[in-house]
Protein backbone atom coordinates (compact mmCIF):
# COMPACT_ATOMS: atom_id res chain seq x y z
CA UNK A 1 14.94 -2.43 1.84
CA UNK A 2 16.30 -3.22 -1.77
CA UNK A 3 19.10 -1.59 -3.02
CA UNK A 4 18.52 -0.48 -6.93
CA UNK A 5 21.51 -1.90 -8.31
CA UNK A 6 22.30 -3.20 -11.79
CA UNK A 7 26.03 -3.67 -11.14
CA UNK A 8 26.34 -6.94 -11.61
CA UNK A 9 25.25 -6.65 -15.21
CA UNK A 10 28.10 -4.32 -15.18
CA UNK A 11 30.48 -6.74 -14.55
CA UNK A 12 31.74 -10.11 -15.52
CA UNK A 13 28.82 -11.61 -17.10
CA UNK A 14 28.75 -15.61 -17.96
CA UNK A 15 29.85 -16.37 -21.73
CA UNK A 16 26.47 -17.69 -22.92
CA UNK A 17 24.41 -14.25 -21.71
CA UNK A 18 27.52 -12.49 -23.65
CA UNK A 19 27.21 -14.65 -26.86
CA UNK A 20 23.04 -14.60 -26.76
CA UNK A 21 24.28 -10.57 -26.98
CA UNK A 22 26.40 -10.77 -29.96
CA UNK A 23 23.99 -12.65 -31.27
CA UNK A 24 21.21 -10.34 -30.70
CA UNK A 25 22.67 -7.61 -31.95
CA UNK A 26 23.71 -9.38 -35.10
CA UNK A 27 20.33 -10.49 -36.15
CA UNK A 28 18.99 -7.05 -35.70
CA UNK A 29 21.34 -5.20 -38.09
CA UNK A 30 20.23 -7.56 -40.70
CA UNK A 31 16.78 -7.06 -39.69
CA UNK A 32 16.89 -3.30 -40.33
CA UNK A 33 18.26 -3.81 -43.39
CA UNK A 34 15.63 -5.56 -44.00
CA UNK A 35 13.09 -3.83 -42.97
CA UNK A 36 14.06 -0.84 -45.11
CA UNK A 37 14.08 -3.13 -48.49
CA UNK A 38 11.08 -4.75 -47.75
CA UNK A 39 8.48 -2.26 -46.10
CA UNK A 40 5.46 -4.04 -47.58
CA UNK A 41 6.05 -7.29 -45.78
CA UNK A 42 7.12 -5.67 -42.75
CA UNK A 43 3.75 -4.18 -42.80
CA UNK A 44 1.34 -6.88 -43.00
CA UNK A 45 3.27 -8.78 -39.91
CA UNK A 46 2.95 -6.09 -37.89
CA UNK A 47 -0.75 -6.54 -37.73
CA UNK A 48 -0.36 -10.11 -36.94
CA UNK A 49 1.86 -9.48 -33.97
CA UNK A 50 -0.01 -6.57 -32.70
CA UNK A 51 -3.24 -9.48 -32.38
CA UNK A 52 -1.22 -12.00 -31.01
CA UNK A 53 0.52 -9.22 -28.33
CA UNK A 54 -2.56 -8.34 -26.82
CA UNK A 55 -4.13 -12.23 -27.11
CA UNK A 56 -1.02 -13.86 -25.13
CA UNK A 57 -0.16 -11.04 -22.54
CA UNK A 58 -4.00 -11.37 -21.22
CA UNK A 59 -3.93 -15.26 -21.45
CA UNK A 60 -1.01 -15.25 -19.45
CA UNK A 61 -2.75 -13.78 -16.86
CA UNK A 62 -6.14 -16.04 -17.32
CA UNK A 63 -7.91 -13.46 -19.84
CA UNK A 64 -9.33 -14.48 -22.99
CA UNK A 65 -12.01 -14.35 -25.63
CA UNK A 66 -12.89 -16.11 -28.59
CA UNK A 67 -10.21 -15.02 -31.63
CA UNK A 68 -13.28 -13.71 -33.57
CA UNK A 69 -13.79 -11.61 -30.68
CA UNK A 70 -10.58 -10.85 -30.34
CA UNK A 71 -9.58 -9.35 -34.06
CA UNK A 72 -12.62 -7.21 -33.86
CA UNK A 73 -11.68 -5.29 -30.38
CA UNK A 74 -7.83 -5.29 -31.70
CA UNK A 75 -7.81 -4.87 -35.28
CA UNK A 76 -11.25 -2.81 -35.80
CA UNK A 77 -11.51 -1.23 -32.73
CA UNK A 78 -15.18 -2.50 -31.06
CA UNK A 79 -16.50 -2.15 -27.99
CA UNK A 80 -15.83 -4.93 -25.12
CA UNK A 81 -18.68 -7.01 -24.49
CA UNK A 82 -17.92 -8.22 -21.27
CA UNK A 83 -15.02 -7.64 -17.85
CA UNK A 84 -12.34 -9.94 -19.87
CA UNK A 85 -12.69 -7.83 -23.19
CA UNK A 86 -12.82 -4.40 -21.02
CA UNK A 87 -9.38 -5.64 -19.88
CA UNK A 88 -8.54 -7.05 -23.72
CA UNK A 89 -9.69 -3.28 -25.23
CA UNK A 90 -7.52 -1.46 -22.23
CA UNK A 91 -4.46 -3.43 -23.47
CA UNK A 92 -5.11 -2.80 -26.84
CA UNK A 93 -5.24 1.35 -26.46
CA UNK A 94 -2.01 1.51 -24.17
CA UNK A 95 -0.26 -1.01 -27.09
CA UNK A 96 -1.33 1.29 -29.33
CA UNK A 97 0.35 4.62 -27.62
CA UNK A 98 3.46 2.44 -27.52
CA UNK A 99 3.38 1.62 -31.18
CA UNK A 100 2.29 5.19 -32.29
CA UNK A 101 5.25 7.05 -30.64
CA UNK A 102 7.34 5.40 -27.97
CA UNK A 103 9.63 7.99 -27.85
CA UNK A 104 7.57 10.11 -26.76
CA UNK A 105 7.94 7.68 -23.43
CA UNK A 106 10.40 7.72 -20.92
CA UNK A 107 10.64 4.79 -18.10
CA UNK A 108 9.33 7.65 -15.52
CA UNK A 109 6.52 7.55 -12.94
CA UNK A 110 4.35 9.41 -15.95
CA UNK A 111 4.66 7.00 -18.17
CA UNK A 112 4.01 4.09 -15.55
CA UNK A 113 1.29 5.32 -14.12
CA UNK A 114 -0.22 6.68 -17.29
CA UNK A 115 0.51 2.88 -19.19
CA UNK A 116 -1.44 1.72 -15.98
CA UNK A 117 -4.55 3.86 -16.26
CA UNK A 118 -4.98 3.08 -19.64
CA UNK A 119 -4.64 -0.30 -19.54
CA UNK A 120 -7.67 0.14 -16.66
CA UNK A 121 -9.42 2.44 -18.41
CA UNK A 122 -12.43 0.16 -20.17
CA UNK A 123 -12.58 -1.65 -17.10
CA UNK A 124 -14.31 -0.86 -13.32
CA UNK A 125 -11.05 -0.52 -11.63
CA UNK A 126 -9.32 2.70 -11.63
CA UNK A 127 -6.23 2.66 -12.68
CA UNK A 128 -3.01 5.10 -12.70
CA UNK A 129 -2.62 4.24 -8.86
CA UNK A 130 -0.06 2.25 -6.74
CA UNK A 131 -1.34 -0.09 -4.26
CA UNK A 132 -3.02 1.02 -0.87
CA UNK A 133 -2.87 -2.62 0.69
CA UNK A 134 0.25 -5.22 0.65
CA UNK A 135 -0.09 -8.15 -2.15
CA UNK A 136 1.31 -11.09 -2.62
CA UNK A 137 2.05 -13.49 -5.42
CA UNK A 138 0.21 -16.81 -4.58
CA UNK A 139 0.46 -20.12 -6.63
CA UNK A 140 -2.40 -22.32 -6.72
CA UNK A 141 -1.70 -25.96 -7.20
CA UNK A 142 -4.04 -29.16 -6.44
CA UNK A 143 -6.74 -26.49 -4.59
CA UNK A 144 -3.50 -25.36 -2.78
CA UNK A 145 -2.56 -21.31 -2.18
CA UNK A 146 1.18 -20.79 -1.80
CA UNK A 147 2.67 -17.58 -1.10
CA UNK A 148 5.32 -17.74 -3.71
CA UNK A 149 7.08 -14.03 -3.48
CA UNK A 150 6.20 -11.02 -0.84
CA UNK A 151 6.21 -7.91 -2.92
CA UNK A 152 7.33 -4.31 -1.40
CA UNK A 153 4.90 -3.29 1.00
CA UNK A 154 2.55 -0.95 -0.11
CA UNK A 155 4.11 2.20 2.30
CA UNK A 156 7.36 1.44 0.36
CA UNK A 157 5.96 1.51 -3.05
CA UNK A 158 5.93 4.63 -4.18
CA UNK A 159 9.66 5.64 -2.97
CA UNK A 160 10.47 1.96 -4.55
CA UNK A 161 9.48 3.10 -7.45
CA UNK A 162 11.50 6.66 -7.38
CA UNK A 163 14.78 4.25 -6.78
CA UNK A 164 13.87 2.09 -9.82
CA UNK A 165 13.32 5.15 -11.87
CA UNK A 166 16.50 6.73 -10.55
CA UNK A 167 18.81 3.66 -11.06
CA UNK A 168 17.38 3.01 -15.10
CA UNK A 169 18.20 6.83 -15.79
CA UNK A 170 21.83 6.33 -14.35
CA UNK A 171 22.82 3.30 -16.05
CA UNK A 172 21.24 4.89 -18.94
CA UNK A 173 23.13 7.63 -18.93
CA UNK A 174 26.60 5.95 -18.19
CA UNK A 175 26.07 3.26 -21.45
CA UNK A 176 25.08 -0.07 -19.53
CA UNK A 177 24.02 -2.55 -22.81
CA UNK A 178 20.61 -1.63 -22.68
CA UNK A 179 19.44 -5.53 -23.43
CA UNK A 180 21.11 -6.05 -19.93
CA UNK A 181 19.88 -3.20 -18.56
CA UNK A 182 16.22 -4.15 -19.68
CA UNK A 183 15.57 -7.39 -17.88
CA UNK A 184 17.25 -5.60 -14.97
CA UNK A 185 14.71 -2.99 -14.94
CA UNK A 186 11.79 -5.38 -15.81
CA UNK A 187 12.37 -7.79 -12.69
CA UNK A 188 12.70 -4.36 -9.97
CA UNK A 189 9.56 -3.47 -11.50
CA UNK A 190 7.79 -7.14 -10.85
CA UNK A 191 9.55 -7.68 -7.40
CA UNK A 192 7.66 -4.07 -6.41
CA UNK A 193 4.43 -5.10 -8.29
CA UNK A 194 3.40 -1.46 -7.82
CA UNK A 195 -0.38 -2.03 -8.95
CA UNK A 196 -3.44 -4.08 -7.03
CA UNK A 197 -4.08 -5.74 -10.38
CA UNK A 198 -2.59 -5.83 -14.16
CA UNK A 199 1.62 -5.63 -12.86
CA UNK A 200 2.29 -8.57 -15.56
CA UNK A 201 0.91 -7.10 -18.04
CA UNK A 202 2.39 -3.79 -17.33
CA UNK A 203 5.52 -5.10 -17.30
CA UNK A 204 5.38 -6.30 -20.92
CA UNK A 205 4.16 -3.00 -22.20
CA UNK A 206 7.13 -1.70 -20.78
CA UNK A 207 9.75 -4.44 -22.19
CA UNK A 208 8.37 -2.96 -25.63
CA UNK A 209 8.99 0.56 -24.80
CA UNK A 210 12.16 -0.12 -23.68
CA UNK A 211 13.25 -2.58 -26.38
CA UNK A 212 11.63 0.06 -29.09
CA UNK A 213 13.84 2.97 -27.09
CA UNK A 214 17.38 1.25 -27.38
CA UNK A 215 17.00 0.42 -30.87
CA UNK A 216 15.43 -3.16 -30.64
CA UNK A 217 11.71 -3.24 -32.45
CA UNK A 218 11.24 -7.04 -33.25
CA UNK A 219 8.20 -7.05 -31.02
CA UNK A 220 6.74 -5.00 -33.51
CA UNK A 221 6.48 -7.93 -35.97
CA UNK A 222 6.56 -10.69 -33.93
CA UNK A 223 5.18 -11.03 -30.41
CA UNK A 224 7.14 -11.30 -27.65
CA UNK A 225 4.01 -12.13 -25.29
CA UNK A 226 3.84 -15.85 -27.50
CA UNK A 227 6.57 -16.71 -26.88
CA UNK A 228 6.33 -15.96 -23.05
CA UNK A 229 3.20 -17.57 -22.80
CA UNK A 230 5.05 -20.91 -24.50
CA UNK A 231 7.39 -20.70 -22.11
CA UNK A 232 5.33 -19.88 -19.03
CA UNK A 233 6.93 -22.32 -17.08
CA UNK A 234 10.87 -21.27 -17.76
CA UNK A 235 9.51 -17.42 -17.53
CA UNK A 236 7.74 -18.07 -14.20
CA UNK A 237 11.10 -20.38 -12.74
CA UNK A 238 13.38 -17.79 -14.12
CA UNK A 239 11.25 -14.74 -11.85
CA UNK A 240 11.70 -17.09 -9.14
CA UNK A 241 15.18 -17.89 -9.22
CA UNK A 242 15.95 -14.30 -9.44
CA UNK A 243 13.69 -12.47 -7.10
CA UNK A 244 14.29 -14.87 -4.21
CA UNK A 245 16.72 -12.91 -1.81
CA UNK A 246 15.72 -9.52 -3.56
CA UNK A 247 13.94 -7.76 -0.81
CA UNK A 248 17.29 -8.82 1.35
CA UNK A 249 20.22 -7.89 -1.50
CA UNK A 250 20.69 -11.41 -1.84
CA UNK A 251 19.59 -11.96 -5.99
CA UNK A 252 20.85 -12.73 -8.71
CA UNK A 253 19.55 -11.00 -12.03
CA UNK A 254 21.31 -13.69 -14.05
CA UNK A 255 18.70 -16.52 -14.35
CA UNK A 256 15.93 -14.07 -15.99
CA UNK A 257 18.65 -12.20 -18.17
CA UNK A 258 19.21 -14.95 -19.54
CA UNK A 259 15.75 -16.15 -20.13
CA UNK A 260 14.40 -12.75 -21.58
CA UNK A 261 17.49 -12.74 -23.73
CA UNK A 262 16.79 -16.25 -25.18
CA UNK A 263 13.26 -15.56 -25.61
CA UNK A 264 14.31 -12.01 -27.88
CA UNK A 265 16.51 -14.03 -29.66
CA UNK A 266 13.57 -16.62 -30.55
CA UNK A 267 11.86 -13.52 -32.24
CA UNK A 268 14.66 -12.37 -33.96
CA UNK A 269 15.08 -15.61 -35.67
CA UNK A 270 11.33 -16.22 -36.06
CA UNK A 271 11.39 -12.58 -37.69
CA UNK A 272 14.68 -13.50 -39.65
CA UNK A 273 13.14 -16.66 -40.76
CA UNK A 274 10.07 -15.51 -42.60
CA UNK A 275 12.06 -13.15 -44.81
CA UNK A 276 15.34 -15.51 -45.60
CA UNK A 277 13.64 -16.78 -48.49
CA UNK A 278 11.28 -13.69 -49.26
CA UNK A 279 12.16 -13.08 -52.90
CA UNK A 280 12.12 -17.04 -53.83
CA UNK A 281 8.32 -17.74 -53.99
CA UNK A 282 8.91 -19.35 -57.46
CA UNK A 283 11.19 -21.86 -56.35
CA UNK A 284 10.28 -25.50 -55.75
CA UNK A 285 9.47 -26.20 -51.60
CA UNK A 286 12.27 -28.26 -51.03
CA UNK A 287 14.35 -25.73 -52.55
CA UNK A 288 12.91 -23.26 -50.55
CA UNK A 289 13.26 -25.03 -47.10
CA UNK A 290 16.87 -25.34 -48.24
CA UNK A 291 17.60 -21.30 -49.40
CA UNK A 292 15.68 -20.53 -45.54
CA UNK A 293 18.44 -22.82 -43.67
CA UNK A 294 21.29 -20.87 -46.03
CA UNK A 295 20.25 -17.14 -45.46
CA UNK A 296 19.48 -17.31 -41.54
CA UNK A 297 21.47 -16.10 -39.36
CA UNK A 298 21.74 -18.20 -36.50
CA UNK A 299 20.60 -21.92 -36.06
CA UNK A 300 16.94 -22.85 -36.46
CA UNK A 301 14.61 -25.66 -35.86
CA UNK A 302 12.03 -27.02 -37.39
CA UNK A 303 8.90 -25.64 -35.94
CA UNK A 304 10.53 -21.80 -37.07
CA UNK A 305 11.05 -23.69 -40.26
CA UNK A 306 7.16 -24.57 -41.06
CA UNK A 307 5.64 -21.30 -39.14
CA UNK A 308 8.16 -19.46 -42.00
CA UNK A 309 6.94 -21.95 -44.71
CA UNK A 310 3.35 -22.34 -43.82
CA UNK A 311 2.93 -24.23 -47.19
CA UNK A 312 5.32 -26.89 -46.72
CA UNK A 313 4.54 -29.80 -45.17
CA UNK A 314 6.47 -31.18 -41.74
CA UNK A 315 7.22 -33.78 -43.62
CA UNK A 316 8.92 -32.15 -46.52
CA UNK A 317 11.16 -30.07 -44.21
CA UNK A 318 11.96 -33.50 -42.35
CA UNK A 319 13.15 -34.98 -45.85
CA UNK A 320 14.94 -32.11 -46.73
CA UNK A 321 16.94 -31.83 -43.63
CA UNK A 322 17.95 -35.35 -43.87
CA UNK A 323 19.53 -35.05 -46.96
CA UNK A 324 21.36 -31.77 -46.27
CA UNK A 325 22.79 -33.13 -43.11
CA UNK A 326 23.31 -36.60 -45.46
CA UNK A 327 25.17 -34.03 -47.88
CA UNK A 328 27.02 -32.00 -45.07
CA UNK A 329 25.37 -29.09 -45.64
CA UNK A 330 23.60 -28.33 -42.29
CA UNK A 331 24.53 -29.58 -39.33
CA UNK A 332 22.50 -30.63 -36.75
CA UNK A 333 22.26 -28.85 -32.77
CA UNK A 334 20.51 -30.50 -30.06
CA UNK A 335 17.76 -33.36 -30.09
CA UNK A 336 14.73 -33.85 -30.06
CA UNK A 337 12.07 -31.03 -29.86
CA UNK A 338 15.35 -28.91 -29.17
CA UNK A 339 17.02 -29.51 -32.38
CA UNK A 340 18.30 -26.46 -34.19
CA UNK A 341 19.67 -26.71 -37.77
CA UNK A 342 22.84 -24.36 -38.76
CA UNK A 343 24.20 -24.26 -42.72
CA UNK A 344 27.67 -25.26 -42.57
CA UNK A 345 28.25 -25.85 -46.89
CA UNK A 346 28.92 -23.12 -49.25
CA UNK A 347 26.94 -20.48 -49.78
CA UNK A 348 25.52 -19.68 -53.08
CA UNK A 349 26.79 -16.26 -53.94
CA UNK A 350 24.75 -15.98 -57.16
């Protein structure tokens, strides 16, 4: 049986899941600030990521509908058409519990179960109920089923569960960083896989709620779900890497720490891009491009660059980083499609 235990988190942690941290934390002071000055931009992404949450957390798990389809269950509220848009409408109304008043939510068997049923509750499954039979996580490759990961059995679920609960509300109350704490929580909670059907998606309702409990609420203007389902392949490698041994207390949490806490820092900088230059809409593009690589944060690369500055051309951010980095005024991180850009000249204090 696994032992709930989140003391390795505790301890010596490796430098880079300590700097992606600092980092973190960083970022979202500035964002808040932000956030406060600028309430009317803040507002119209929120929309935007709220459509794109529930689009990519279904995807991931093989449901979809057309985008038309998509705005007018999400955004206006209509009726599913069919069994993916049942499951589509179910995400949207527990989403939209979360957003309304997440601390009114506690990471409890309540709040679980109750996520659970609503995400279910469109559909012809009922929902609100931990698994009756044993499940296992199969991949399928060339026609091929492998079993991949044997989840608790479904006679251990329920007390499972109780120990999950139990060890978040400890190392809540004794201080553990909650954005170690979180991914922590997150990969107990997918190594059970409490539910028949829907644990993925569960599981990123409640990385919002917790995120949105400890302070962190980027994933209410950006979605944390795209940038999963970009990364499919890391996130699905990093659950791997840290589940195998679990059942036997023989894991290690680091390798999905450290890919949840990358992928939260890709949102803070996505978030941090599109406001870097907010006030500047009069400048020229180039100039633009260039007050966006002076006012972030932390490094970015050029993709974050044009989704911030939809109106400039790839090729005009292209020129324009060439002749900063020709003037010394940004310095290049990485190659390739990994390439981050960080402003090392002065900074214009005017």
């Amino acid at each position: 049986m696994h032992r709930f235990d989140f003391s390795e988190m505790r301890g010596a942690i490796p430098s880079d899941i300590s700097d992606l941290v600092s980092h973190i934390r960083e970022i979202g002071a500035m964002d808040r600030i932000r956030e406060t000055r600028y309430r009317r931009e803040f507002s119209k992404v929120q929309e935007i990521a709220k459509l794109k949450s529930v689009k990519y957390s279904n995807e991931i798990e093989g449901i979809a509908t057309s985008d038309e389809r998509l705005a007018d269950i999400v955004l206006r509220n209509g009726a599913p058409r069919n069994h993916s848009e049942t499951e589509i409408a179910g995400y949207r109304d527990a989403l939209a519990a979360i957003h309304e008043d997440p601390s009114s939510f506690d990471l409890d068997e309540r709040t679980v179960l109750g996520l659970h049923r609503t995400m279910m509750s469109h559909t012809t499954q009922k929902g609100g109920l931990y698994k009756t039979r044993d499940n296992v996580i199969v991949s399928v490759s060339d026609g091929r089923r492998e079993v991949v990961f044997e989840p608790v059995p479904a006679s251990e679920t329920p007390d499972a569960m109780r120990q999950l609960f139990l060890a978040y509300q400890e190392a809540r109350d004794e201080g553990m960083e909650p954005l170690l704490m979180i991914p922590c929580v997150i990969l107990d909670f997918l190594s059970i896989h409490p539910f028949p059907d829907g644990n993925g998606r569960t599981s990123r309702l409640l990385t919002m709620l917790l995120l949105y409990n400890s302070g962190f609420d980027v994933c209410r203007y950006v979605s944390m779900d795209e940038h999963i389902a970009l990364t499919r392949d890391e996130y699905y490698r990093a659950l791997a890497q840290s589940s195998d041994g679990w059942y036997e207390n023989q894991w290690t949490y680091v390798p999905f720490v450290r890919y949840f806490l990358r992928t939260l820092l890709e949102c803070y900088i996505d978030l941090d891009t599109r406001f870097a230059v907010v006030n500047d809409r009069r400048m020229k593009k180039s100039e633009r491009v260039e007050a966006m690589l002076e006012n972030s944060l932390v490094p970015v690369s050029k993709r974050q660059i044009c989704v911030a500055l939809p109106d400039v051309s790839p090729r005009t951010v292209e020129s324009v980083l060439s002749r900063l980095q020709s003037d010394g005024k940004v310095e290049k991180i990485g190659s390739y499609r990994d390439a981050r850009y960080r402003w090392v000249g002065p900074k214009d204090m005017g």
